[in-house]
C-alpha atoms as a PDB file:
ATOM      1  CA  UNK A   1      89.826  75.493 137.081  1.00  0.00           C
ATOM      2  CA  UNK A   2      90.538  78.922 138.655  1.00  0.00           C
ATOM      3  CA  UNK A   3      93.546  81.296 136.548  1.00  0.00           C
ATOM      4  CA  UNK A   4      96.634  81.086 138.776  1.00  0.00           C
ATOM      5  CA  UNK A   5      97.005  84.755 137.800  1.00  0.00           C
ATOM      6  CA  UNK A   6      94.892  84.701 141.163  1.00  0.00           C
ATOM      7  CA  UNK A   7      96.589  82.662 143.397  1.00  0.00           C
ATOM      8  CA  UNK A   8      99.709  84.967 142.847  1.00  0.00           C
ATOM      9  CA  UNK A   9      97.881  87.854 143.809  1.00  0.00           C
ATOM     10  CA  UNK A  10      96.548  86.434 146.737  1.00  0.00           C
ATOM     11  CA  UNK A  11     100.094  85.684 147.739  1.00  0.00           C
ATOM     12  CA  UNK A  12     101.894  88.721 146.055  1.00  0.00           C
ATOM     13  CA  UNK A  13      99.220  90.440 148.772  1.00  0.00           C
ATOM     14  CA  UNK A  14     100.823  87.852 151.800  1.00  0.00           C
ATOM     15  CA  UNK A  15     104.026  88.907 151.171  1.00  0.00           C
ATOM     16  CA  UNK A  16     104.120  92.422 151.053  1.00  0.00           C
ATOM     17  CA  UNK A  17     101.775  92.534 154.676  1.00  0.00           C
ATOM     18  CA  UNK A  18     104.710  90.222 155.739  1.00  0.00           C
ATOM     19  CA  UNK A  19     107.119  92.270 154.960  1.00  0.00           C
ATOM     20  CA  UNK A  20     105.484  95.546 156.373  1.00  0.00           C
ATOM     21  CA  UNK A  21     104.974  94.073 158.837  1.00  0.00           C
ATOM     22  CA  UNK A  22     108.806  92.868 159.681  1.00  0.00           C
ATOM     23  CA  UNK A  23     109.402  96.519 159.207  1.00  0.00           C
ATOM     24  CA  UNK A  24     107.205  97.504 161.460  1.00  0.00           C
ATOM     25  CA  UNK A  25     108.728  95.326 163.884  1.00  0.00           C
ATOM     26  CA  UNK A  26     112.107  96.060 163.868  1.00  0.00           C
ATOM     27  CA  UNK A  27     111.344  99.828 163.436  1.00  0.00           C
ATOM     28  CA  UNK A  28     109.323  99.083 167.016  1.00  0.00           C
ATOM     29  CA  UNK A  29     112.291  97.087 168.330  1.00  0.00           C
ATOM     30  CA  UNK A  30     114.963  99.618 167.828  1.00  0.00           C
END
């Protein structure tokens, strides 16, 4: 079995691209 200490990194590293990038959109939309 693989640590899940991985899996939340993977998806710590999702989240924060999704929220860049929903700044990054609203900054554009403004």
């Amino acid at each position: 079995m693989q640590r899940p200490s991985k899996i939340w990194r993977q998806r710590l590293r999702w989240l924060g691209f999704g929220t860049f990038g929903w700044l990054l959109f609203l900054a554009l939309s403004v």
